[in-house]
Protein backbone atom coordinates (compact mmCIF):
# COMPACT_ATOMS: atom_id res chain seq x y z
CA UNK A 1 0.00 0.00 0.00
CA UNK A 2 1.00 3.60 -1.19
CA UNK A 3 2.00 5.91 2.12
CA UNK A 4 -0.13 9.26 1.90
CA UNK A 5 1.56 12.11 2.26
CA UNK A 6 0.07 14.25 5.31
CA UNK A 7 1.98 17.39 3.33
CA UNK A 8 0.23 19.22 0.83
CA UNK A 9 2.44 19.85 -1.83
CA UNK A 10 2.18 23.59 -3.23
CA UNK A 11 3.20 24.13 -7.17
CA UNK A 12 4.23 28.16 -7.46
CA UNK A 13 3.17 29.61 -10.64
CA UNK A 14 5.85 30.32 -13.34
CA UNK A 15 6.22 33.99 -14.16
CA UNK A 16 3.74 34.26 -17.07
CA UNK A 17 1.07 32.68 -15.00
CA UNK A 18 1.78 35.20 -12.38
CA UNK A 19 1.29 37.99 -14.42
CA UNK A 20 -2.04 36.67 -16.12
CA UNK A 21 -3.25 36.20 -12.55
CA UNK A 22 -2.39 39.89 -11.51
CA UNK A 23 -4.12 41.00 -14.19
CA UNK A 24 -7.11 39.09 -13.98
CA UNK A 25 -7.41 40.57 -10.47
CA UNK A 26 -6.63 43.91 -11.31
CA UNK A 27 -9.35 43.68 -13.72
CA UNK A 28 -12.19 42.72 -10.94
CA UNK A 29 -13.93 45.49 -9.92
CA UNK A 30 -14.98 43.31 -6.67
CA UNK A 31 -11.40 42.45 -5.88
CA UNK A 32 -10.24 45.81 -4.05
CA UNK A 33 -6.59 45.63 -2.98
CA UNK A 34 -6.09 45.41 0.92
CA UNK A 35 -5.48 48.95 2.82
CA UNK A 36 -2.51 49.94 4.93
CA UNK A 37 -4.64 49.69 7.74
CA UNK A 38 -6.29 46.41 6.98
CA UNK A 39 -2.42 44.83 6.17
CA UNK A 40 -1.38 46.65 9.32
CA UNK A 41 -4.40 44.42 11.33
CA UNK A 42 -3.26 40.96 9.84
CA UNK A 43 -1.70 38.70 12.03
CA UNK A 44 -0.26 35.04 11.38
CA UNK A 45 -2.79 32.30 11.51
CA UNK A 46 -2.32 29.36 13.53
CA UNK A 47 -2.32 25.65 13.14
CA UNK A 48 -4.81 23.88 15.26
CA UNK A 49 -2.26 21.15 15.50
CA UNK A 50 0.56 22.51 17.14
């Protein structure tokens, strides 16, 4: 039997995926960019398992 992997394994996107993604976002009127203030309020989240 296969072992499982508990890890999920994260795939970055190459550079010209990146930008088509940037753009796609900058073009959504609903997808406002975060404030100063609002970045200033975010803190780390925490695992439930450790």
């Amino acid at each position: 039997m296969a072992k499982v992997s508990k890890r999920t394994r994260v795939r970055m996107p190459t550079l010209a995926e990146d930008k088509a993604i940037t753009a796609a976002a900058r073009s959504d009127p609903d997808a406002l960019p975060l404030t100063r203030k609002q970045l200033a309020k975010m803190v780390p989240m925490k695992s439930p398992n450790r």
